[in-house]
Protein backbone atom coordinates (compact mmCIF):
# COMPACT_ATOMS: atom_id res chain seq x y z
CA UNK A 1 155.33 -116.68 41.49
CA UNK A 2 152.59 -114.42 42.69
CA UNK A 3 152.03 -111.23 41.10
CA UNK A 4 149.92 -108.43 42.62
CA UNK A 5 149.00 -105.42 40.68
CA UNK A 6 147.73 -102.14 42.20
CA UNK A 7 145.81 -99.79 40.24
CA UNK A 8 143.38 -96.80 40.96
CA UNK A 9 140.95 -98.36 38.29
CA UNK A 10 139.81 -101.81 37.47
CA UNK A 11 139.51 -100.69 34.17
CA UNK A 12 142.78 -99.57 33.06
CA UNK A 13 144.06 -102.95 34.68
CA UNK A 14 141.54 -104.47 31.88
CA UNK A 15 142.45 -102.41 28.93
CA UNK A 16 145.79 -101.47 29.35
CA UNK A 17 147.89 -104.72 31.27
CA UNK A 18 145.79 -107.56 29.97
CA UNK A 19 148.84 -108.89 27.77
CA UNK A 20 151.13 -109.03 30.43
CA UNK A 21 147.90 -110.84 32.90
CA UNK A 22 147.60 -113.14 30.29
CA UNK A 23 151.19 -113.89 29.69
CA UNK A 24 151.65 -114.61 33.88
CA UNK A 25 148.42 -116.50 33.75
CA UNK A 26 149.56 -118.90 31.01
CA UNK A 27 152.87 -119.52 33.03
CA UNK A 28 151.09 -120.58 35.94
CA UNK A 29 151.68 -117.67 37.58
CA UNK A 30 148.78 -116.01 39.97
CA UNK A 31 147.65 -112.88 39.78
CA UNK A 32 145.91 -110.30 42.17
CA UNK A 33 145.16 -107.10 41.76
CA UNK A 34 144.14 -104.31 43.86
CA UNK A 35 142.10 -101.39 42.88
CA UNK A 36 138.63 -99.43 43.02
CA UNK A 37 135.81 -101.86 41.04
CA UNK A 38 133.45 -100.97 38.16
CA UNK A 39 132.14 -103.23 35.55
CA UNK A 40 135.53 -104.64 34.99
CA UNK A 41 135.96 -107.03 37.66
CA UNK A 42 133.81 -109.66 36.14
CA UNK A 43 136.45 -109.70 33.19
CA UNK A 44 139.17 -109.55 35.12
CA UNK A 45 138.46 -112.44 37.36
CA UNK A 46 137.58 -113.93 33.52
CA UNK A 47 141.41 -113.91 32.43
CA UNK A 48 142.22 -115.09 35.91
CA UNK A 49 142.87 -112.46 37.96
CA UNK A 50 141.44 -112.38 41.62
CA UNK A 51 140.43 -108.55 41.86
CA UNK A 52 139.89 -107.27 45.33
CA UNK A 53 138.46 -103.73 45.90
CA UNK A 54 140.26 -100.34 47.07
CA UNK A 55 138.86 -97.03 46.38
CA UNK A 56 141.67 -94.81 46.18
CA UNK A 57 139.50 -91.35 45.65
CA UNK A 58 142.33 -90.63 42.84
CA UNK A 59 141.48 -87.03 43.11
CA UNK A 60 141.66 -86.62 46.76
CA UNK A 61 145.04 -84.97 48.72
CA UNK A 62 143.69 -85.12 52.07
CA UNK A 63 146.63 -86.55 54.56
CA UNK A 64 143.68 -88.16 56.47
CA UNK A 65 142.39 -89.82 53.83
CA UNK A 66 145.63 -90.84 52.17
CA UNK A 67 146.69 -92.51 55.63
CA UNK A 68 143.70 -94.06 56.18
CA UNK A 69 144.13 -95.55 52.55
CA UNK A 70 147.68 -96.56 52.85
CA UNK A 71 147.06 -98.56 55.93
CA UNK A 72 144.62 -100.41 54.29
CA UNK A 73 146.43 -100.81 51.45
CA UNK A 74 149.28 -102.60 53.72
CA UNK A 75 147.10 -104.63 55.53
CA UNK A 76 146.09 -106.16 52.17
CA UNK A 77 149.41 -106.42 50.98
CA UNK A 78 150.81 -108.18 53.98
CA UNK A 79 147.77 -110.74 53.80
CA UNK A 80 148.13 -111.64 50.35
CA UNK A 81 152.26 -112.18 50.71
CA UNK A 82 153.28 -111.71 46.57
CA UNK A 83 156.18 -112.33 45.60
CA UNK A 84 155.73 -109.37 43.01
CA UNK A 85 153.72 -106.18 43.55
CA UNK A 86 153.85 -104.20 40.06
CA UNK A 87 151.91 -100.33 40.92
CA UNK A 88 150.86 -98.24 38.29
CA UNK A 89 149.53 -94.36 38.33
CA UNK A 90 150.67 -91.85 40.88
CA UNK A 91 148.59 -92.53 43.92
CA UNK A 92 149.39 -96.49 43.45
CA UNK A 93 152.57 -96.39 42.77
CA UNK A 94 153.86 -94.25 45.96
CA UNK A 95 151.49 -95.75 48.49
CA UNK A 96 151.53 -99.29 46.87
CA UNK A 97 155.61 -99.84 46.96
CA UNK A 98 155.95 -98.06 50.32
CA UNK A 99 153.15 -100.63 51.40
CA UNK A 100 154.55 -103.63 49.52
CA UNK A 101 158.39 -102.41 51.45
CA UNK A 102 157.21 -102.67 54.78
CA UNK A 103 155.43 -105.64 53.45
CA UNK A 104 158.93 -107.65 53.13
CA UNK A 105 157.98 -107.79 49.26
CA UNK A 106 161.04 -108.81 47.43
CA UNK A 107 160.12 -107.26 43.90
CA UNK A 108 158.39 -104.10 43.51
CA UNK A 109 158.01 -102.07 40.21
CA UNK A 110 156.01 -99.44 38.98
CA UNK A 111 154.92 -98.29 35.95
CA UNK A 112 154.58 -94.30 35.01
CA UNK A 113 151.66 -94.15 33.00
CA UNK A 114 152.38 -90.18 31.91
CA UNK A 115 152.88 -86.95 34.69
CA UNK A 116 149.43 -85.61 33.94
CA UNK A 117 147.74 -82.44 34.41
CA UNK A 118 149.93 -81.39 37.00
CA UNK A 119 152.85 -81.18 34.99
CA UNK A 120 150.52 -79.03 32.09
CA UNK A 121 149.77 -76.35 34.21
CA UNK A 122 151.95 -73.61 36.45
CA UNK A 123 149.77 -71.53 38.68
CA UNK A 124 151.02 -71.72 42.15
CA UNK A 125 148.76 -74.44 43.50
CA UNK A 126 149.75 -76.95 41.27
CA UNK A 127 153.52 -76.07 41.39
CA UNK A 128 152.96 -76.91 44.99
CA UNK A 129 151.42 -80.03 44.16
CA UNK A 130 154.07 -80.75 41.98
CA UNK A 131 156.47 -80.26 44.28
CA UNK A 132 154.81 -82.47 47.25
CA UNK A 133 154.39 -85.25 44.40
CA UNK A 134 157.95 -85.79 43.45
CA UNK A 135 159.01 -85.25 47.19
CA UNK A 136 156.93 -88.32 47.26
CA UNK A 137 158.00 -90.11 44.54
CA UNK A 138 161.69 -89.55 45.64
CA UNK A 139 160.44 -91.53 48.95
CA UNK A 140 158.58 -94.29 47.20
CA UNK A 141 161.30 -94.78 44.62
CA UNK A 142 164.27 -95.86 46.83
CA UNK A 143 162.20 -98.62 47.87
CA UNK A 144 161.86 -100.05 43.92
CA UNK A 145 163.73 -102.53 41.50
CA UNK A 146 162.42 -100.95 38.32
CA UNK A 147 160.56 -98.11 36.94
CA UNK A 148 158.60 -98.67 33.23
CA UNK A 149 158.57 -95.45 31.58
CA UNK A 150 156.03 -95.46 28.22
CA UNK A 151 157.99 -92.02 26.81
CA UNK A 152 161.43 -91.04 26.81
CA UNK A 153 160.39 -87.46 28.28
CA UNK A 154 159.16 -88.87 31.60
CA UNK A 155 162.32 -91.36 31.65
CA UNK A 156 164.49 -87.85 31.21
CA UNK A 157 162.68 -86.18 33.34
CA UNK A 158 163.02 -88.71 36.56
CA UNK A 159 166.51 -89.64 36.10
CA UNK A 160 167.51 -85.97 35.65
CA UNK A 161 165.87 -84.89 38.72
CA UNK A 162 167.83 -87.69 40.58
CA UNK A 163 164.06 -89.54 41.01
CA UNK A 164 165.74 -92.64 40.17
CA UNK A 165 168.83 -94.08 39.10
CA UNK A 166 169.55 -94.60 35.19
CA UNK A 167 169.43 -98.42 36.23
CA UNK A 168 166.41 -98.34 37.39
CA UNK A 169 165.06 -96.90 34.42
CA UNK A 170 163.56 -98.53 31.63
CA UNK A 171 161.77 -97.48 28.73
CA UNK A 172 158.81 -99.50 27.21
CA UNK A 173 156.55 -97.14 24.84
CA UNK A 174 153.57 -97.81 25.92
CA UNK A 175 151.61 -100.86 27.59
CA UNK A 176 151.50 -102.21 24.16
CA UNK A 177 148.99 -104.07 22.36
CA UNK A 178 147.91 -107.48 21.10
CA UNK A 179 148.29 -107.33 17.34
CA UNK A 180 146.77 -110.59 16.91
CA UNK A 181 143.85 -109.03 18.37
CA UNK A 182 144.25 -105.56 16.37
CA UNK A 183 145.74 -106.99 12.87
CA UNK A 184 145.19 -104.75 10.00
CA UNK A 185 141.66 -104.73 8.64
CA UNK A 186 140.94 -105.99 5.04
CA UNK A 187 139.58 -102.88 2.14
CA UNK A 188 135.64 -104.92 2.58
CA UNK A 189 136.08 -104.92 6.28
CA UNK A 190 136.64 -101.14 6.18
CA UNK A 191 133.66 -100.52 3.81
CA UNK A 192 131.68 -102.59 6.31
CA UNK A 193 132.68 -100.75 9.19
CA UNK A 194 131.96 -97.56 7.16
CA UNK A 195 128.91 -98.65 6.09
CA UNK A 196 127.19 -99.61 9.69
CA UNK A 197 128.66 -96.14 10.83
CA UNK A 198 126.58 -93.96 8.17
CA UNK A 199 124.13 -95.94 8.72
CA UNK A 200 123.99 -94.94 12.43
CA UNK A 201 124.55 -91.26 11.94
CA UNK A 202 121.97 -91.34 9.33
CA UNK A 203 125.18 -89.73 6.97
CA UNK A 204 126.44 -90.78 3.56
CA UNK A 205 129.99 -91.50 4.10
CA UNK A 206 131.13 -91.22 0.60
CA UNK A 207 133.76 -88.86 -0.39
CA UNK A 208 134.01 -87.91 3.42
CA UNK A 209 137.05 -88.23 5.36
CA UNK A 210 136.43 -89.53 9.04
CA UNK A 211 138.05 -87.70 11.59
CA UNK A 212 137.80 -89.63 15.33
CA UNK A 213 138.71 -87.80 18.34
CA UNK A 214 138.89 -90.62 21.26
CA UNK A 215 139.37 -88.99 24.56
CA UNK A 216 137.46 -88.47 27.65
CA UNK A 217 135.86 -84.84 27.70
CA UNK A 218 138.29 -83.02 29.13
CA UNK A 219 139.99 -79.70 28.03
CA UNK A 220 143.95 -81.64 28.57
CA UNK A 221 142.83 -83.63 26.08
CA UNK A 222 142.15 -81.08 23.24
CA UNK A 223 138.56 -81.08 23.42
CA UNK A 224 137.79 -77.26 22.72
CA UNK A 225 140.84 -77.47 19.92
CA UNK A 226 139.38 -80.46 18.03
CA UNK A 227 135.56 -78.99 18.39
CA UNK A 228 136.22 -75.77 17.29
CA UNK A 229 139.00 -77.22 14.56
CA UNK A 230 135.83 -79.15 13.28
CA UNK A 231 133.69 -76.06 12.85
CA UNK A 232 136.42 -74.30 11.45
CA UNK A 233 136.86 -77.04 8.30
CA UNK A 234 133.26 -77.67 8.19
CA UNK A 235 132.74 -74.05 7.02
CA UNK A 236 135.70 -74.30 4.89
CA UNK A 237 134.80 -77.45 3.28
CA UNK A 238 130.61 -78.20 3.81
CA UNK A 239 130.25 -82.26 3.46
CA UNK A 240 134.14 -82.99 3.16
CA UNK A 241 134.48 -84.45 6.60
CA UNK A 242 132.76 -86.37 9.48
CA UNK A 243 134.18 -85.19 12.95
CA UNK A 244 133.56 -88.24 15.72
CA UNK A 245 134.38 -88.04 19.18
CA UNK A 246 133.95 -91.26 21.99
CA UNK A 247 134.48 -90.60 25.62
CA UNK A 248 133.39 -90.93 28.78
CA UNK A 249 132.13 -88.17 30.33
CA UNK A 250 134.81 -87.44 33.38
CA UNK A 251 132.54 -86.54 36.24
CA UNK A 252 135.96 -87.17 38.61
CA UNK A 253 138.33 -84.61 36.50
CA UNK A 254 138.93 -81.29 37.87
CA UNK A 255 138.40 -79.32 34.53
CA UNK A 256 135.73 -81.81 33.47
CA UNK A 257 132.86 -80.46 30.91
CA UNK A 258 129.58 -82.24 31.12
CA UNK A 259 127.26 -84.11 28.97
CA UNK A 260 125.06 -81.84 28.41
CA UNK A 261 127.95 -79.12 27.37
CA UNK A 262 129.49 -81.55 25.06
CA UNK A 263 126.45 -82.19 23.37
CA UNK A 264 125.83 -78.25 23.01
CA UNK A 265 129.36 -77.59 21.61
CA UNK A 266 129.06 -81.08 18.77
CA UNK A 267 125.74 -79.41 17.75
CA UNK A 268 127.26 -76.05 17.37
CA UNK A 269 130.52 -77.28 15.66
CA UNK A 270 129.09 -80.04 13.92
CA UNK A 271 130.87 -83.21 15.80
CA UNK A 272 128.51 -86.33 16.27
CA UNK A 273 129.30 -86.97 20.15
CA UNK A 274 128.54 -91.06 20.58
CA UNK A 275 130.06 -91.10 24.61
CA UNK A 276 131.44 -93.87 25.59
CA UNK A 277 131.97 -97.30 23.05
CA UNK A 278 132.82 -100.30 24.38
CA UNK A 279 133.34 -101.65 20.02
CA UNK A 280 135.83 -98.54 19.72
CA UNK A 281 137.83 -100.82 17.56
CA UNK A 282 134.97 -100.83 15.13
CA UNK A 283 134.88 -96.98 14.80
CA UNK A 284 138.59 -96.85 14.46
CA UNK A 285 138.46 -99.11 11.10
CA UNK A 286 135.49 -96.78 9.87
CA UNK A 287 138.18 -93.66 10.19
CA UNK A 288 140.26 -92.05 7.94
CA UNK A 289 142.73 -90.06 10.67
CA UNK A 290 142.90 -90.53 14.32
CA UNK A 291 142.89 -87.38 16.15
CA UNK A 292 144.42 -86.87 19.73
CA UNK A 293 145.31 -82.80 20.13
CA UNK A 294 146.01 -83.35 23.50
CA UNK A 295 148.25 -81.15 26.16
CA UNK A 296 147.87 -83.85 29.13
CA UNK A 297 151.14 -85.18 30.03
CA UNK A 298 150.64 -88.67 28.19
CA UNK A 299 152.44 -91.55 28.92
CA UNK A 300 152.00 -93.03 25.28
CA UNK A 301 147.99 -92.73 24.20
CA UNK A 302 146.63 -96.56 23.91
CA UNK A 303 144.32 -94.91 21.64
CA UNK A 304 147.48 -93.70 19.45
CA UNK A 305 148.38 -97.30 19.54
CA UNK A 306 145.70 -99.10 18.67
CA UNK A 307 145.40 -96.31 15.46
CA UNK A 308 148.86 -97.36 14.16
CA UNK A 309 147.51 -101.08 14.14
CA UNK A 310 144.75 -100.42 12.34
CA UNK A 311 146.41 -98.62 9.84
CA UNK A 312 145.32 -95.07 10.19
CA UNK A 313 146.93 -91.34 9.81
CA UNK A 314 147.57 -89.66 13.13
CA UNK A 315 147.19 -86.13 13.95
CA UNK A 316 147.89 -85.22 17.47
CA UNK A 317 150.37 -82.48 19.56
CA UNK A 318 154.10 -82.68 19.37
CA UNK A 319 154.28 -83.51 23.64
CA UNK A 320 155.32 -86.45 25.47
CA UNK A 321 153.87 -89.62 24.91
CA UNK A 322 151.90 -88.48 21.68
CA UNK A 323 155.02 -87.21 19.36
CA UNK A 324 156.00 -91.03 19.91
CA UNK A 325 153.59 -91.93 17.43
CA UNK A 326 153.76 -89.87 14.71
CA UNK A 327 156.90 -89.60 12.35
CA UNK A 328 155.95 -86.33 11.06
CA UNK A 329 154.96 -86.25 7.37
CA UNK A 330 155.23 -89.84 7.18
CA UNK A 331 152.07 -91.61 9.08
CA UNK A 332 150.21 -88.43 9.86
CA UNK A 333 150.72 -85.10 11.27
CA UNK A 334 152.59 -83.47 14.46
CA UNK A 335 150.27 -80.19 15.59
CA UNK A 336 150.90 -77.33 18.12
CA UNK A 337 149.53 -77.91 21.52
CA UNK A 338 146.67 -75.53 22.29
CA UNK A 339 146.57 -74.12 18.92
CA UNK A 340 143.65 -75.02 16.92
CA UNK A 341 144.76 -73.49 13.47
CA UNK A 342 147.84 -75.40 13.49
CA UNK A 343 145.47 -78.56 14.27
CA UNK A 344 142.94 -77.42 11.29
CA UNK A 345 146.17 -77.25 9.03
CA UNK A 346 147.50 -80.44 9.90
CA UNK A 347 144.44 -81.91 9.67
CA UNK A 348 143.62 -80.65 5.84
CA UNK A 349 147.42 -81.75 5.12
CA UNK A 350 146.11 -85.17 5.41
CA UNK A 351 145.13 -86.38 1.25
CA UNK A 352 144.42 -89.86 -0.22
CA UNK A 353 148.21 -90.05 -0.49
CA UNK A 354 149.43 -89.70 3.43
CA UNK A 355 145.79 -92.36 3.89
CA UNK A 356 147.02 -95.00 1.39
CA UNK A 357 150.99 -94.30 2.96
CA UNK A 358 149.63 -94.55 6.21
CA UNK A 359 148.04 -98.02 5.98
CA UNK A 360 151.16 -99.70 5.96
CA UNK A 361 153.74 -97.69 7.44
CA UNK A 362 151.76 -96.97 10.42
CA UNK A 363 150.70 -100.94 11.11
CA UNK A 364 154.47 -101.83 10.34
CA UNK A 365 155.33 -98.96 13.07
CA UNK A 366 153.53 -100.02 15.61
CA UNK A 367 154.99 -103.85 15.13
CA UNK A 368 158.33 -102.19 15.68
CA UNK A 369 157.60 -100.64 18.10
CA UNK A 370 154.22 -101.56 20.64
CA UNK A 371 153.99 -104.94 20.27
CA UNK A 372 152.76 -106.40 23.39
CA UNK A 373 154.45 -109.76 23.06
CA UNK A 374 158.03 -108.34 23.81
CA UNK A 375 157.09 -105.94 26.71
CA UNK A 376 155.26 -108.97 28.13
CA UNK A 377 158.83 -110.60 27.62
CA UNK A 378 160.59 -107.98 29.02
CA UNK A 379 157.91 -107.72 32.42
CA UNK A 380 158.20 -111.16 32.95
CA UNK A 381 162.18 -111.22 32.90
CA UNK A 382 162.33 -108.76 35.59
CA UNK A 383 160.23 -109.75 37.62
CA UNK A 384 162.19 -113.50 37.71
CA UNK A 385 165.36 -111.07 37.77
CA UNK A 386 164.22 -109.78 41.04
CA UNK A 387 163.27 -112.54 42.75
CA UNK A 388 166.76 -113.86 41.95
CA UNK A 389 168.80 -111.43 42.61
CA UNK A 390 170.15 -111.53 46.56
């Protein structure tokens, strides 16, 4: 069987479907994937993959531009003839199984990887690009044998608006993760991992709980909440916490801040700003809480996921995606979206009880529910389905 895979970003192809690469790539599978290339590419072609390049200017909506990108997009998918062609992210996913139809591909799937920003905000302009995008998806989805949803929301949401048929649909939570890769670190590791982080903010970690905010600097994240939540407890409580954020600075996003304005507001809230961390892992054991106060329309945060591995209270916005992760009470905290004193309370709810509770219960919730293995199973299965089916 060959499997293509069409993605704005080499990256998240990396990251976020590496299980499911490896999985084809150990059946003897091939896989190709389509999408723009960064640094990624290298490891890609690493686990097997044969990446070929597309920029698919993710934040452009220019007809011109989007049919001058489709018919490349088709020409490539008609030379490389897979039997599979697997699309994930908006752009991708409409162009990519419209493409892989007129293609004569037999099996085409998509995954939605969360609605975005344009389903956060309702100012005309984006309720007309709302509008144009599901027109689209309606289009894009008759030509598909299943749809991956990561939340139940976004499942809801499609098959209520007649997007696509309840048979179509299938729910996955998340893109899931290799827990053989993120088991549950040991009490010395953590101490390490604690230790090597003071030692790099020059701060004495001792008696202070570490709060990690890992998003890109965007405000649909909950950047301005968790900033201004930090300054808020660090008056209330001098020396009590150390508030962390990693990200990429998103020069692409349309409400993007820069680096220099992240840097300004960390220094006048009192967050250490780090950017971007390839060893993110390694932060995430030196935590205490994971914090994600987003209002993006998520489709489940990997970051969420990889927190519940490791062990770690959550605090992050009762929306789509993120309320997936969080019994509430239980492994951390569910906060309002957009409302930063509900985040500071949550966030001081959080004691050496809900820490110690959270170790387990949030490692043996995310073996319930995110391990990789099964939705590898699960991928796999329909794609064979399809190719069987007359």
């Amino acid at each position: 069987m060959k499997v293509l895979m069409i993605c704005n970003t080499d990256g998240a192809l990396y990251v976020f479907r590496k299980p499911i690469i490896n999985r084809l790539v150990a059946c003897g599978h091939e896989v190709d994937s389509i999408s723009a290339a960064s640094r990624y590419f290298e490891p890609l072609n690493a686990l097997g993959v044969h990446p070929l390049q597309l920029d698919f200017a993710r934040h452009s909506v220019s007809p011109l531009s989007n049919v001058r990108l489709f018919r490349a997009l088709y020409a490539m998918v008609r030379r490389l003839k897979p039997d599979v062609v697997h699309n994930f992210t908006h752009k991708p996913a409409i162009l990519g199984s419209i493409a892989a139809r007129l293609a004569g591909v037999k099996g085409i799937f998509i995954t939605i990887t969360g609605l975005g920003s344009l389903f956060v905000h309702d100012d005309p302009k984006t309720r007309l690009m709302r509008y144009l995008l599901l027109a689209q998806y309606k289009f894009a989805l008759g030509f598909v044998d299943t749809v991956f949803f990561q939340n139940p929301d976004d499942m809801e949401y499609f098959v209520s608006k007649k997007l696509v048929g309840a048979g179509k649909a299938v729910l996955t939570y998340g893109s899931g993760l290799d827990l053989d890769e993120y088991r549950l670190p040991s009490t010395e590791e953590i101490a390490r991992a604690r230790a090597m982080l003071g030692a790099e903010l020059g701060v004495d970690l001792r008696g202070r709980k570490v709060a990690l905010f890992p998003a890109r600097g965007v405000p649909e994240k909950g950047f301005f909440e968790f900033y201004r939540a930090a300054k808020t407890i660090n008056a209330l409580e001098p020396d009590a916490y150390a508030f962390l954020h990693l990200g990429l600075v998103d020069a692409d996003a349309a409400r993007r801040i820069s680096k220099e304005g992240m840097e300004q507001y960390a220094a006048d809230c009192g967050v250490k700003y780090l950017g971007f961390k390839d060893n993110i892992k390694d932060y995430m054991i030196a935590s205490d809480i994971v914090v994600l106060p987003s209002s993006y329309r998520e489709g489940t945060p990997r970051s969420l996921i990889e927190a519940l591995a490791l062990g770690k209270a959550i605090v992050t916005t009762d929306m789509p995606g993120c309320r997936e992760t969080v019994i509430d009470g239980w492994n951390g905290y569910l906060c309002r979206k957009g409302d930063e004193q509900s985040l500071v309370a949550k966030l001081l709810a959080v004691d050496g009880e809900m820490l110690t509770a959270a170790r387990s219960r949030s490692r043996r919730y995310c073996e319930t529910k995110y391990d990789a293995a099964w939705l590898a199973d699960l991928t796999l299965g329909r794609y064979q389905g399809s190719l069987n089916s007359e």
